[in-house]
N, C-alpha and C. Protein backbone atom coordinates (compact mmCIF):
# COMPACT_ATOMS: atom_id res chain seq x y z
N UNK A 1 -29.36 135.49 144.50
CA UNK A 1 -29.12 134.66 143.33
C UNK A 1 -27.92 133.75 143.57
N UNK A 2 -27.66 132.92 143.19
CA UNK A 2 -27.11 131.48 143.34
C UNK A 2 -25.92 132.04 142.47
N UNK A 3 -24.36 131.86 143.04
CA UNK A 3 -23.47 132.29 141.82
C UNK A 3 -22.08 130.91 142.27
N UNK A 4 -21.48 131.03 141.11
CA UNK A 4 -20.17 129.53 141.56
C UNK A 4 -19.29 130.37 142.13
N UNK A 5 -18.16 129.79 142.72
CA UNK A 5 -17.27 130.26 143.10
C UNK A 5 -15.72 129.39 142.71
N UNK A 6 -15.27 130.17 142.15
CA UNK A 6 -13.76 129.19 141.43
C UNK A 6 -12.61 128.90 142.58
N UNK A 7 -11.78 128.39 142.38
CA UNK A 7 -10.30 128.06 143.50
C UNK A 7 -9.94 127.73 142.89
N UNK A 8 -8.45 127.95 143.30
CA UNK A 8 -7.69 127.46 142.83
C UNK A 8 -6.36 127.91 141.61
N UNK A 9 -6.54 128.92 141.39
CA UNK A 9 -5.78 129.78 140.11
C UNK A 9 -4.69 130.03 141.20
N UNK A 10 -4.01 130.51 140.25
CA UNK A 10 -2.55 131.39 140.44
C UNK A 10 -1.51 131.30 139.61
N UNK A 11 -0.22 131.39 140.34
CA UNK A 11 0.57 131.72 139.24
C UNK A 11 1.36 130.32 139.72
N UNK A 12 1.93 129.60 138.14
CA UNK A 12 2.73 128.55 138.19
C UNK A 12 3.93 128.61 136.94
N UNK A 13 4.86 127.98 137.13
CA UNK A 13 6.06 127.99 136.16
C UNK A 13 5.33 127.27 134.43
N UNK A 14 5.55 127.48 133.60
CA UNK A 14 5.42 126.23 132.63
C UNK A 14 5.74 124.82 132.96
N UNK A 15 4.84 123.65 132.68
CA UNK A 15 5.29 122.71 133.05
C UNK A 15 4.49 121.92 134.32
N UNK A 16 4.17 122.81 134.78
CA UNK A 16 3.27 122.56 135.79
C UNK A 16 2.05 122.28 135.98
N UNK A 17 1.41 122.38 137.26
CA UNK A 17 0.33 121.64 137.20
C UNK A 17 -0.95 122.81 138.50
N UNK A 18 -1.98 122.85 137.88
CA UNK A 18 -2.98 123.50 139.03
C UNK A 18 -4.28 122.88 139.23
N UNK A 19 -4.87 122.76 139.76
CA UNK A 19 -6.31 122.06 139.69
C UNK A 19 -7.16 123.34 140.37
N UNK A 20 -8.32 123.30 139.23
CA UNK A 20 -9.26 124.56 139.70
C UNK A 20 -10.36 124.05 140.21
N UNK A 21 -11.67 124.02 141.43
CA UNK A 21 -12.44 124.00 141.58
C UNK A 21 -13.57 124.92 141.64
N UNK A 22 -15.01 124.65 141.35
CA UNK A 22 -15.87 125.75 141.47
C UNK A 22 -17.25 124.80 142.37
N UNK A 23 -17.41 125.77 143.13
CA UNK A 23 -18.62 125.23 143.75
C UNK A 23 -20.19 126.12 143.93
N UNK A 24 -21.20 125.74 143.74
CA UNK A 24 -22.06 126.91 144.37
C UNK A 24 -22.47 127.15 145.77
N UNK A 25 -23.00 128.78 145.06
CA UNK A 25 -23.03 129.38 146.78
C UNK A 25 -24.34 128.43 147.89
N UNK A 26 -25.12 128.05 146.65
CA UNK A 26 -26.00 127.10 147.42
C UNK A 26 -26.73 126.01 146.79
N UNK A 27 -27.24 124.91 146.81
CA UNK A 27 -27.46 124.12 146.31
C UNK A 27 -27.70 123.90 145.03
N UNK A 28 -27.32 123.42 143.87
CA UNK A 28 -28.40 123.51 142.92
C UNK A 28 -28.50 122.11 142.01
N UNK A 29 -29.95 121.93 141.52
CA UNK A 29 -30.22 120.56 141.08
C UNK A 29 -30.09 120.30 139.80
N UNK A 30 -30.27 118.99 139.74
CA UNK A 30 -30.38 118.49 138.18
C UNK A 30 -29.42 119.75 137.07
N UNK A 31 -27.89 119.26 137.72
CA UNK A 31 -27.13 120.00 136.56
C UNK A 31 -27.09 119.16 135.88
N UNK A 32 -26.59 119.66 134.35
CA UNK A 32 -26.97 118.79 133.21
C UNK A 32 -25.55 118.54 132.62
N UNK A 33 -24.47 119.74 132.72
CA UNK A 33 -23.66 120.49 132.13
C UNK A 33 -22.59 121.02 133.16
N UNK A 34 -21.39 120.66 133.22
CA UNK A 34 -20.33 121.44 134.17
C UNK A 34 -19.30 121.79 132.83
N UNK A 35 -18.86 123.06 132.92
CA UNK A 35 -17.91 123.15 131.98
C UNK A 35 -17.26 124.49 132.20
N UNK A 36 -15.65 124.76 132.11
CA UNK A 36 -14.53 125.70 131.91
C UNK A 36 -14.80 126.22 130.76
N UNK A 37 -14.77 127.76 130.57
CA UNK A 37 -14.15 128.81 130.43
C UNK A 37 -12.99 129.36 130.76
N UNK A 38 -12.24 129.97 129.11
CA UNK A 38 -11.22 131.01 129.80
C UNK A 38 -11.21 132.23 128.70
N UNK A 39 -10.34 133.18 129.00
CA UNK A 39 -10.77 134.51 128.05
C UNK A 39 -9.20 134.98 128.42
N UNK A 40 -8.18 135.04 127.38
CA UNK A 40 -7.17 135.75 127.97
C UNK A 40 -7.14 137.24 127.39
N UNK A 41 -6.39 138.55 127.63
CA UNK A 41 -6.54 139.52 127.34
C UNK A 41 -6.41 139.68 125.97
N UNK A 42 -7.66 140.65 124.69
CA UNK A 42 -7.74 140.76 124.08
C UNK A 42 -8.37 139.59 123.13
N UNK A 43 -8.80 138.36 123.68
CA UNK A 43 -8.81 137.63 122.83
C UNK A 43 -10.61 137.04 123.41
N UNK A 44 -11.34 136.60 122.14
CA UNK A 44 -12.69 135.80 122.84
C UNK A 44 -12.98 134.66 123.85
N UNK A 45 -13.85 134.64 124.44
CA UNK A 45 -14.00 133.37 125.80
C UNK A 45 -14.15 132.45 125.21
N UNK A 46 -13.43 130.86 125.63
CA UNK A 46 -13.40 130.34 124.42
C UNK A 46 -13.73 128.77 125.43
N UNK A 47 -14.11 127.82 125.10
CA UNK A 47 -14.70 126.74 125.95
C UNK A 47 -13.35 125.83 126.16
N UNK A 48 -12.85 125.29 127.25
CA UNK A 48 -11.97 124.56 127.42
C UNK A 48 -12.21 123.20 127.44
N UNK A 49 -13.22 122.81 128.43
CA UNK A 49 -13.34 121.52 128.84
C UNK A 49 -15.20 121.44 129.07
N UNK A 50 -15.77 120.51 129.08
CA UNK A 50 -17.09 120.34 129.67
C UNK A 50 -16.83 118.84 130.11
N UNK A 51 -18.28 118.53 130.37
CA UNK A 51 -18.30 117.34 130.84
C UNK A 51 -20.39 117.17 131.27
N UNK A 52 -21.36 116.01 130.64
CA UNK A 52 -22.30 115.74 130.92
C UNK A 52 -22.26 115.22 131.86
N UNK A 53 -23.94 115.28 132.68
CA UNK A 53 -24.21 114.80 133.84
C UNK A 53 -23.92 112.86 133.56
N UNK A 54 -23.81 112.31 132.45
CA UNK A 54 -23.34 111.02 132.56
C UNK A 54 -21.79 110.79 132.36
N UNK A 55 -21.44 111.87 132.14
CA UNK A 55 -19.80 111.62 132.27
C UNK A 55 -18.75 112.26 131.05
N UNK A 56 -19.54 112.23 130.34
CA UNK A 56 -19.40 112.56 128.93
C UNK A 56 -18.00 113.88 128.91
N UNK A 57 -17.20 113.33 128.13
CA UNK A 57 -16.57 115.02 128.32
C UNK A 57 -15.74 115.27 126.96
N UNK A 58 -15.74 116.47 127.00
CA UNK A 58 -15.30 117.18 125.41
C UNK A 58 -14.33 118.41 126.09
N UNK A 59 -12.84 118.41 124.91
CA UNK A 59 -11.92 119.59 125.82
C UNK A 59 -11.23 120.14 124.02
N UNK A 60 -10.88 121.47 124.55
CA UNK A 60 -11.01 122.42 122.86
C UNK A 60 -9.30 121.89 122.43
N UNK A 61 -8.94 121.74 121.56
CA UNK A 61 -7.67 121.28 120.70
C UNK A 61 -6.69 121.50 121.51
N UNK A 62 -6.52 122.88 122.37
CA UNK A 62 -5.33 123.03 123.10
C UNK A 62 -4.97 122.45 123.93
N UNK A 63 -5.99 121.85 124.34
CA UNK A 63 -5.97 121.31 126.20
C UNK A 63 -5.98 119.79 126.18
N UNK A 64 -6.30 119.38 125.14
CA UNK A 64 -6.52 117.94 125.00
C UNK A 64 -5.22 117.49 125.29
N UNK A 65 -5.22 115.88 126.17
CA UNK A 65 -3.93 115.14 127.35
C UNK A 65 -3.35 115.90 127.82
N UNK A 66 -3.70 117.26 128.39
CA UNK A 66 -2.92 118.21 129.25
C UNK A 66 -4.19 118.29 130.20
N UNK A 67 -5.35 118.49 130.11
CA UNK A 67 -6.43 118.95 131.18
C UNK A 67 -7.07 117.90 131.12
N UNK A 68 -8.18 117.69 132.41
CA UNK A 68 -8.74 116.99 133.17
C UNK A 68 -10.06 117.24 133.59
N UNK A 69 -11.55 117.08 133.10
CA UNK A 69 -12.32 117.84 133.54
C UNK A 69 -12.93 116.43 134.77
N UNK A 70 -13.56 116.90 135.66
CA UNK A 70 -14.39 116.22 136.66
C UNK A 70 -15.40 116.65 137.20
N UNK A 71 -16.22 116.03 138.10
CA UNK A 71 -17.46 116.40 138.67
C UNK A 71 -17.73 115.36 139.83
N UNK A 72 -18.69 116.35 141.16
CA UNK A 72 -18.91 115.25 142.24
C UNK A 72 -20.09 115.59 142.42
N UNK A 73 -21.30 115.15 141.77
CA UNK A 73 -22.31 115.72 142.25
C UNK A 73 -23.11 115.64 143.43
N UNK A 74 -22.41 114.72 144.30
CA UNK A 74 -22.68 114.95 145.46
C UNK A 74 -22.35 116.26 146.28
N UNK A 75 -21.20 116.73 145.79
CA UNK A 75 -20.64 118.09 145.95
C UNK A 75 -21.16 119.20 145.75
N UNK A 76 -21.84 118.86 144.36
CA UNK A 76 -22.00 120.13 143.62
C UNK A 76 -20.80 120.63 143.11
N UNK A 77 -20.00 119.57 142.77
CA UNK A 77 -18.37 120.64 142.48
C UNK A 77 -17.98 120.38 140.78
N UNK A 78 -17.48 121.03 139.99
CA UNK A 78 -16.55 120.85 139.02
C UNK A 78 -15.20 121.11 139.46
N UNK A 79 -14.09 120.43 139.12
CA UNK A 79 -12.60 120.43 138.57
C UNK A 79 -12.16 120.44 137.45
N UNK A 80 -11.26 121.51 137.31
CA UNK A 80 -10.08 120.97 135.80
C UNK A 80 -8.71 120.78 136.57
N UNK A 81 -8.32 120.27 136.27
CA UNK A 81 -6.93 119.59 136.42
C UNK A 81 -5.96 119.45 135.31
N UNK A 82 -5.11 120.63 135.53
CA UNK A 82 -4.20 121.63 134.57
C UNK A 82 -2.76 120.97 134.63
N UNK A 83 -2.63 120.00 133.93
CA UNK A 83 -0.74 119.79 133.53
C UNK A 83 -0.24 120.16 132.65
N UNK A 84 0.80 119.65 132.33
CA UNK A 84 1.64 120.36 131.63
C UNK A 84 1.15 121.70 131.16
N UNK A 85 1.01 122.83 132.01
CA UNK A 85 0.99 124.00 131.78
C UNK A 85 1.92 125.12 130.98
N UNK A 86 1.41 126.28 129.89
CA UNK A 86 1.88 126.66 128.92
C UNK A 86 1.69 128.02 129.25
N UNK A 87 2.66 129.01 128.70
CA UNK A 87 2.34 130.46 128.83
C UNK A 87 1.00 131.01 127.91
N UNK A 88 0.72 130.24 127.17
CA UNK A 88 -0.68 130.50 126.15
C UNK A 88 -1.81 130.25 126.81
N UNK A 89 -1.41 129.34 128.16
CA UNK A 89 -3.07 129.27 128.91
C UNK A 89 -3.29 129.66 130.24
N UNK A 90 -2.35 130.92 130.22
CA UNK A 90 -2.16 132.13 130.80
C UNK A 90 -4.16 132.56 130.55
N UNK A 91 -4.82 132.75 131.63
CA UNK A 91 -6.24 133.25 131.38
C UNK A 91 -7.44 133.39 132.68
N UNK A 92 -8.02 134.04 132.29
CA UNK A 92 -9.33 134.10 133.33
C UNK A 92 -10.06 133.17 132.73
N UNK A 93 -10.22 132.36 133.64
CA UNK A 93 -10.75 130.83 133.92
C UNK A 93 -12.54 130.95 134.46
N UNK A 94 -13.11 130.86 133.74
CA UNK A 94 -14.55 130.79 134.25
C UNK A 94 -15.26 129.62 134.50
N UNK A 95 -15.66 129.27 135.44
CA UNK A 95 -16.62 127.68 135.68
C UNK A 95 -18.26 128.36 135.19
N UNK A 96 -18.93 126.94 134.28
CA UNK A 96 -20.33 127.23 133.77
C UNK A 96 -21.26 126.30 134.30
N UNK A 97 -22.58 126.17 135.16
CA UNK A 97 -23.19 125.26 135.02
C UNK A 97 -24.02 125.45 133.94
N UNK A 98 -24.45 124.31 133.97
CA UNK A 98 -25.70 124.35 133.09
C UNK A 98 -27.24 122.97 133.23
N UNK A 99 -28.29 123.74 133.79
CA UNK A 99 -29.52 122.92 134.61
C UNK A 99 -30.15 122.17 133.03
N UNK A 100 -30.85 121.22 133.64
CA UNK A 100 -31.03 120.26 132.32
C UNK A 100 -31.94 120.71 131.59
N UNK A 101 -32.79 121.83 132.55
CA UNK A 101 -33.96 122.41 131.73
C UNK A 101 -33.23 123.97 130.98
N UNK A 102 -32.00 124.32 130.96
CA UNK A 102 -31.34 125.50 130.38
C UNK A 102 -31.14 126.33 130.88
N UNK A 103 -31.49 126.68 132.87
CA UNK A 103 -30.61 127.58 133.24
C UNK A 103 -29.21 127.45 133.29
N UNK A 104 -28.57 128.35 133.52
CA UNK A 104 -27.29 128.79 133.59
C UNK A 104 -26.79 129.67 134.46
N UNK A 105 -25.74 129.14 135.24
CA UNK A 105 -24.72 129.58 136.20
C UNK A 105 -23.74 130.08 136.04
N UNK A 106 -22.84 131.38 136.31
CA UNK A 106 -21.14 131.41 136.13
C UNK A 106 -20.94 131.78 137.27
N UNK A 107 -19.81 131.29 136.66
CA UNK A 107 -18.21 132.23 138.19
C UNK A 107 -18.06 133.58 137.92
N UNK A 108 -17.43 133.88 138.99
CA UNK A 108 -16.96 135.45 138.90
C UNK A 108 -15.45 135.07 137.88
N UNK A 109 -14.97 133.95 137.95
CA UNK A 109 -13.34 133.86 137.34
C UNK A 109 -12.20 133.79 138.46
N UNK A 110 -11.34 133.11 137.52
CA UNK A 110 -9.66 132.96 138.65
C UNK A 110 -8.62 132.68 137.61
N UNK A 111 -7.80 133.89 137.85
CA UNK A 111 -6.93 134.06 137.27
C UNK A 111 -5.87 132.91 136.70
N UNK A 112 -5.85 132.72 136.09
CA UNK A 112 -4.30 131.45 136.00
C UNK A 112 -3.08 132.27 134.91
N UNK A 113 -1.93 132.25 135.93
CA UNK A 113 -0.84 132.92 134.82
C UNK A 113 0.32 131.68 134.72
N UNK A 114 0.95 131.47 133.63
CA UNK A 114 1.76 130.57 133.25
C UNK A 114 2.81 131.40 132.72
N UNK A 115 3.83 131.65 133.68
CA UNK A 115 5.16 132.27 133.54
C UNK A 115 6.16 131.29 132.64
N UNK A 116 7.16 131.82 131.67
CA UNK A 116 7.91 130.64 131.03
C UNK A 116 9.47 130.63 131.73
């Protein structure tokens, strides 16, 4: 089975900056849908960023002019691109595809901790 794979997490100061990538393990077509997940402890998975196969992109109240979503579909890749980083978005970071006909892809996750 076909699964993404995230990069890019770790640990950074507040203030800072990380860029996450996810790619799959093997080809896959006509995505429709690239979009972040994160889930920090105790709390629900909650949508960060997406972005449509025409460009389109939507990011949840917190993240808005701090994150960055992208896509290369020549790649097959999604990015978020994390500035001004906060101890609140401290989280397991999940990448989602999503195929135009409604399958669906995840990551295993990558940690991101935001020390203050």
């Amino acid at each position: 089975q076909v699964q993404l794979v995230e990069s890019g997490g770790g640990l950074v100061q507040a203030g800072g900056s990380l860029r996450l990538s996810c790619a799959p393990s093997a080809l896959i077509f006509d995505i429709g849908r690239m979009a972040w997940y994160r889930q920090a402890p105790g709390k629900q998975r909650e949508l960060v960023a997406s972005i449509t196969s025409g460009g389109s992109t939507n990011y949840a109240d917190s993240v808005k002019d701090r994150f960055t979503i992208s896509r290369d579909n020549a790649k097959n890749t999604a990015y978020l691109q994390m500035n001004s980083l906060k101890p609140e978005d401290t989280a397991v970071y999940y990448c989602n595809f999503v195929r135009m006909y409604g399958r669906e892809y995840w990551g295993q996750g990558t940690q991101v901790t935001v020390s203050s």
